[in-house]
Protein backbone atom coordinates (compact mmCIF):
# COMPACT_ATOMS: atom_id res chain seq x y z
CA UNK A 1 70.45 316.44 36.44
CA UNK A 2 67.40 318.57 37.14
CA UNK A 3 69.69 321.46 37.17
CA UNK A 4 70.57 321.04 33.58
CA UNK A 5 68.27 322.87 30.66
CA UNK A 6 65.37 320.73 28.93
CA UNK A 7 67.29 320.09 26.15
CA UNK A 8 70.41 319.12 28.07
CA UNK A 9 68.87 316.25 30.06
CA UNK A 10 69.11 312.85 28.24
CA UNK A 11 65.18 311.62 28.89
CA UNK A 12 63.92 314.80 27.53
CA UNK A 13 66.94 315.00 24.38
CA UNK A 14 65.92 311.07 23.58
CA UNK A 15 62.34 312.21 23.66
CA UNK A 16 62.52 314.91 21.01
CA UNK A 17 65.43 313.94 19.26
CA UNK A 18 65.84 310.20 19.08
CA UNK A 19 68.84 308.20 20.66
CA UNK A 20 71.00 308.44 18.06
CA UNK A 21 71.52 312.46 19.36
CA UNK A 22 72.76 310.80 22.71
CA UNK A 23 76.34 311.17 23.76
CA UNK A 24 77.54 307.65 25.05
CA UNK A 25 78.23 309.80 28.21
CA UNK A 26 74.23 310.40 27.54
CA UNK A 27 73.23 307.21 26.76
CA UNK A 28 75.07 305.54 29.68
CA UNK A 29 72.87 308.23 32.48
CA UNK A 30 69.95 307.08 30.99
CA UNK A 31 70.54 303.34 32.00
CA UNK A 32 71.70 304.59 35.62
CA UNK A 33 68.95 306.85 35.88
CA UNK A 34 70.17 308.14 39.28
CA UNK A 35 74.28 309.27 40.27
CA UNK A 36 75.08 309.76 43.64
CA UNK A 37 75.39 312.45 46.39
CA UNK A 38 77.20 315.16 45.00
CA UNK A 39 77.74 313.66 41.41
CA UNK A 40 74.80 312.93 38.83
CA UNK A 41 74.10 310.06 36.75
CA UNK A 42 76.33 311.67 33.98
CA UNK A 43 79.20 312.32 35.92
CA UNK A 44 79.12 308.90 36.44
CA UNK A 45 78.94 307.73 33.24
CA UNK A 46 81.68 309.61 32.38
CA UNK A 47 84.01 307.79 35.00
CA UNK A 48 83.14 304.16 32.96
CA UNK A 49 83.89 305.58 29.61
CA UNK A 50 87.02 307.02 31.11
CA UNK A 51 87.69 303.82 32.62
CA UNK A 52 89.36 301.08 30.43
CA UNK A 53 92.11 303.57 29.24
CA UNK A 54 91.30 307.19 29.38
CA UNK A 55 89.84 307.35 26.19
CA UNK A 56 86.53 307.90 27.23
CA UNK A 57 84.87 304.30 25.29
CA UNK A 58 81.95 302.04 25.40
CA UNK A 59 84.97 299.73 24.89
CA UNK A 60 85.38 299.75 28.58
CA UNK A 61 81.94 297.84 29.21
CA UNK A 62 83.50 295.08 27.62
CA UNK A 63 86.74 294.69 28.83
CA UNK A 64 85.85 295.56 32.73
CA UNK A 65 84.74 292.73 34.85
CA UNK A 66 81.58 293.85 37.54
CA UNK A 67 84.35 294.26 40.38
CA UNK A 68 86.11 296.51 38.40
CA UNK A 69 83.05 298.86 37.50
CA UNK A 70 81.72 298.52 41.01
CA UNK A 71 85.01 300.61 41.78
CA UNK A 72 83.73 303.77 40.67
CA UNK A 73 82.06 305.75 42.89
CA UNK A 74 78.41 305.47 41.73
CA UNK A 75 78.13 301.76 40.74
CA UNK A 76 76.98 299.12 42.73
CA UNK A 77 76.06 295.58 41.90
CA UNK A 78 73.06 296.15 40.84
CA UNK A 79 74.46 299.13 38.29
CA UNK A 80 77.37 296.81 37.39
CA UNK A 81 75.37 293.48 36.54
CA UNK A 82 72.84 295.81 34.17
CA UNK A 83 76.14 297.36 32.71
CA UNK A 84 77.67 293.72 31.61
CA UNK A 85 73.95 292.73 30.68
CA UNK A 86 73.50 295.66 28.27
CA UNK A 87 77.18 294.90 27.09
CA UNK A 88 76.32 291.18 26.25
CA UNK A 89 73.32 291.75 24.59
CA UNK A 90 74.78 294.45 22.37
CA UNK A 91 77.21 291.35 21.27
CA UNK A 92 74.27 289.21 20.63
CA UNK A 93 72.65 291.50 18.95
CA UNK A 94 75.23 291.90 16.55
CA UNK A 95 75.56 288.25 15.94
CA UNK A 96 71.64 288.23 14.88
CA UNK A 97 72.55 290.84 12.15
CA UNK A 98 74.02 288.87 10.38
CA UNK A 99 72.63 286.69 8.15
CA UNK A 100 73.73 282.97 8.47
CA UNK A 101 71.73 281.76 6.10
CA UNK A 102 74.51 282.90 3.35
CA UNK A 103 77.69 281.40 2.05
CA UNK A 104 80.31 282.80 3.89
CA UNK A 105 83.07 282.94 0.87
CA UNK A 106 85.02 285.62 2.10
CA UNK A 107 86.81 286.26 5.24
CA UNK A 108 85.43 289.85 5.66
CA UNK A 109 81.83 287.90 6.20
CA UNK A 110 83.31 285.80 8.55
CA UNK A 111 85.63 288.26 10.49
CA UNK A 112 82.06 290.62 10.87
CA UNK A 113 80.11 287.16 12.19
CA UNK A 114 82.41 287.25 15.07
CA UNK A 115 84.59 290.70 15.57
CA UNK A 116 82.18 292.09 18.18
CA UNK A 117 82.19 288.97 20.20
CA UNK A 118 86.24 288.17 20.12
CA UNK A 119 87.62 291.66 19.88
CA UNK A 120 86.69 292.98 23.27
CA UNK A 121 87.78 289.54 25.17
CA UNK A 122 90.65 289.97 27.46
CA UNK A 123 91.67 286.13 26.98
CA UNK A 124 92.57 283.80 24.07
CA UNK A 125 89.71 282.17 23.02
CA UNK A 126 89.78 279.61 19.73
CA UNK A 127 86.52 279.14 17.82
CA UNK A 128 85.07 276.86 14.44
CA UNK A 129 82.96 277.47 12.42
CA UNK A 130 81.43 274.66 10.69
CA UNK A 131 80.05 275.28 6.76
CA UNK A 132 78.38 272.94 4.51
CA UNK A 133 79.66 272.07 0.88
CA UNK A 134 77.99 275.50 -0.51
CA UNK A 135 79.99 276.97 2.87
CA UNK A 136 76.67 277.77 4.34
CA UNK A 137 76.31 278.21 8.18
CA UNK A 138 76.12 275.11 10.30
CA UNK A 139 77.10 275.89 13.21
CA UNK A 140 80.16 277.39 15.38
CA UNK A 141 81.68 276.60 18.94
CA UNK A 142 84.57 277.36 21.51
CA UNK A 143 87.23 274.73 21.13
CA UNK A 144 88.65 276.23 24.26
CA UNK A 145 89.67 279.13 26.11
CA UNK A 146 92.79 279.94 27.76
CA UNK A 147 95.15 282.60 29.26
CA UNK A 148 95.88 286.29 27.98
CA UNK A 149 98.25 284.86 25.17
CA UNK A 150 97.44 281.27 24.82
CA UNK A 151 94.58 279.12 24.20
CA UNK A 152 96.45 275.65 23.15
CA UNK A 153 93.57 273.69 20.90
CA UNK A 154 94.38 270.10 19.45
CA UNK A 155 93.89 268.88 16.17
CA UNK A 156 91.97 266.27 17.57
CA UNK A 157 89.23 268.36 19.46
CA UNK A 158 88.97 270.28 16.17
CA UNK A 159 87.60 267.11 13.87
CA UNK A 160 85.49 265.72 16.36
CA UNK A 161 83.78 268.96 16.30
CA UNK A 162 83.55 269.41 12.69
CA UNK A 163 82.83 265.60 12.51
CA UNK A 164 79.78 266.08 15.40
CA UNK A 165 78.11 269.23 12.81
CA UNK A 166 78.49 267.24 9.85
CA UNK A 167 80.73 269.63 8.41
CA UNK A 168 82.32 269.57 4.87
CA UNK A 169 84.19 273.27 5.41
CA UNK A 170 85.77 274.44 8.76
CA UNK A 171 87.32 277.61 9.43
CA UNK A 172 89.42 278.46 12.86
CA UNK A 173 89.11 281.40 14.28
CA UNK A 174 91.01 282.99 17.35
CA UNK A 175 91.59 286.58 19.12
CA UNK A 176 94.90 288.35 20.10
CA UNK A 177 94.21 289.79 23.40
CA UNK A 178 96.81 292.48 22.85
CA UNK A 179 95.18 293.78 19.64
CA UNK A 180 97.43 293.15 17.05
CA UNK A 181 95.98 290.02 15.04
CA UNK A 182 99.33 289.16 12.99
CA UNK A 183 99.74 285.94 12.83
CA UNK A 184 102.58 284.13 15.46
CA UNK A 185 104.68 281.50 14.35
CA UNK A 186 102.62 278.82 16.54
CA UNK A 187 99.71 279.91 14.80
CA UNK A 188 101.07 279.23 11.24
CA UNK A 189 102.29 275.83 12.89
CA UNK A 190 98.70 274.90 13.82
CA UNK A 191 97.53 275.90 10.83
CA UNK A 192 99.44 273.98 8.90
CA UNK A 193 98.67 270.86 10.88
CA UNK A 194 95.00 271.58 10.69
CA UNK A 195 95.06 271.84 7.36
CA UNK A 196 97.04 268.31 6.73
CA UNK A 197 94.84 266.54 8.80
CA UNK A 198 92.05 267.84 7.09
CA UNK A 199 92.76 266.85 3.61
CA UNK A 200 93.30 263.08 4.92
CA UNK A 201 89.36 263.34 6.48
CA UNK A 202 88.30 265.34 3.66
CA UNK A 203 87.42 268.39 5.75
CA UNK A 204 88.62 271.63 4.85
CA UNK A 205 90.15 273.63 6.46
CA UNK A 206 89.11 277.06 4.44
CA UNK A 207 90.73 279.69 6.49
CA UNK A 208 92.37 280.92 9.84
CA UNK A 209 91.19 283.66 10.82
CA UNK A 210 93.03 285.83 13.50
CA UNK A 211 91.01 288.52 14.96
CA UNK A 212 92.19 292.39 17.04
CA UNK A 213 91.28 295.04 18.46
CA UNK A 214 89.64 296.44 15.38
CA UNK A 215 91.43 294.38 12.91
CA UNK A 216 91.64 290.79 11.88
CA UNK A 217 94.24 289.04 9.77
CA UNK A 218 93.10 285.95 7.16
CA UNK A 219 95.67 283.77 6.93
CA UNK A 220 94.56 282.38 3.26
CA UNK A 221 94.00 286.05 2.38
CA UNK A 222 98.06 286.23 3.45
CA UNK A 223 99.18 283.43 1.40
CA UNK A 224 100.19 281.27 4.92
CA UNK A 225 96.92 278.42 4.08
């Protein structure tokens, strides 16, 4: 790194410049702070963005588990734990952006809440969120959390939920692992039955939200609630 010009070296572009004239390759170094022999802190960096499927992505911080990271030659524990630290509090931190204190009467507000958090997940994972009567914020949970295509969740587990938040609005949301969010035909099955159920506790069900890669599908939006 030393061998690099002054304006080259992260710490010293950061410095006059800001962060936001990092490279992720950059902005990655200046976490490790050190390489190894024969490969600096950048060439390292380059390896993780390179590693989830070439395409050189912060994406890969997310979908690589510590072992995996501590693969390339460069990261150890230590390096690996910060990495998946950094990654979850980037999540969190987009969760806090949002403001909850609003009614959520679209699905693009809701689909934001949650996109960072579900999108990068390499398992099924089924959520509620729980409104008010002015579809305010209550709260939200994981029903459950399953395989790489399935996460079953029962109507049952869903009410007693919404019933334990005092909710008067509910809307499901789950991730396709794979990326594409449209719809399958078990998920316009449980939607359906959700839905029922709900209008015979007077809780409803508002939407179904269905979230990918860098997409999400709203089943009301689709005409299939």
């Amino acid at each position: 790194m030393r061998s690099l010009p002054p304006d080259e070296r992260p710490y010293e572009k950061c410095l006059s410049f800001g962060p936001e004239i990092l490279s992720d390759s950059e902005l990655l170094a200046v976490i490790l702070k050190t390489g190894t022999i024969g490969r600096s802190s950048i060439d390292v960096s380059r390896d993780i963005l390179r590693l989830h499927d070439g395409s050189h992505s912060l994406v890969a911080l997310h979908k690589k588990s510590i072992e995996e990271l501590m693969l390339i030659n460069g990261i150890g524990k230590v390096k690996a734990i910060t990495l998946k630290c950094i990654a979850e509090m980037a999540k969190r931190m987009g969760r806090i952006s949002c403001d909850v204190t609003k009614s959520f009467n679209r699905p693009s507000q809701i689909a934001v809440l949650f996109m960072d958090e579900m999108r990068y997940l390499g398992h099924e994972e089924v959520r509620l969120l729980c409104l008010n009567g002015a579809n305010r914020y209550i709260a939200d949970e994981v029903l459950t959390s399953g395989t790489v295509d399935q996460s079953p969740v029962s109507t049952r587990d869903i009410f007693m939920s919404a019933i334990r938040h005092s909710a008067v609005n509910i809307v499901l949301l789950h991730n396709h692992p794979g990326g594409d969010p449209t719809p399958s035909e078990n998920d316009i099955l449980v939607t359906k039955k959700v839905r029922e159920a709900g209008e015979l506790m007077d809780i409803k069900l508002l939407d179904h939200i269905i979230i990918g890669s860098d997409s999400y599908v709203s089943m009301k939006d689709n005409g299939m609630l």
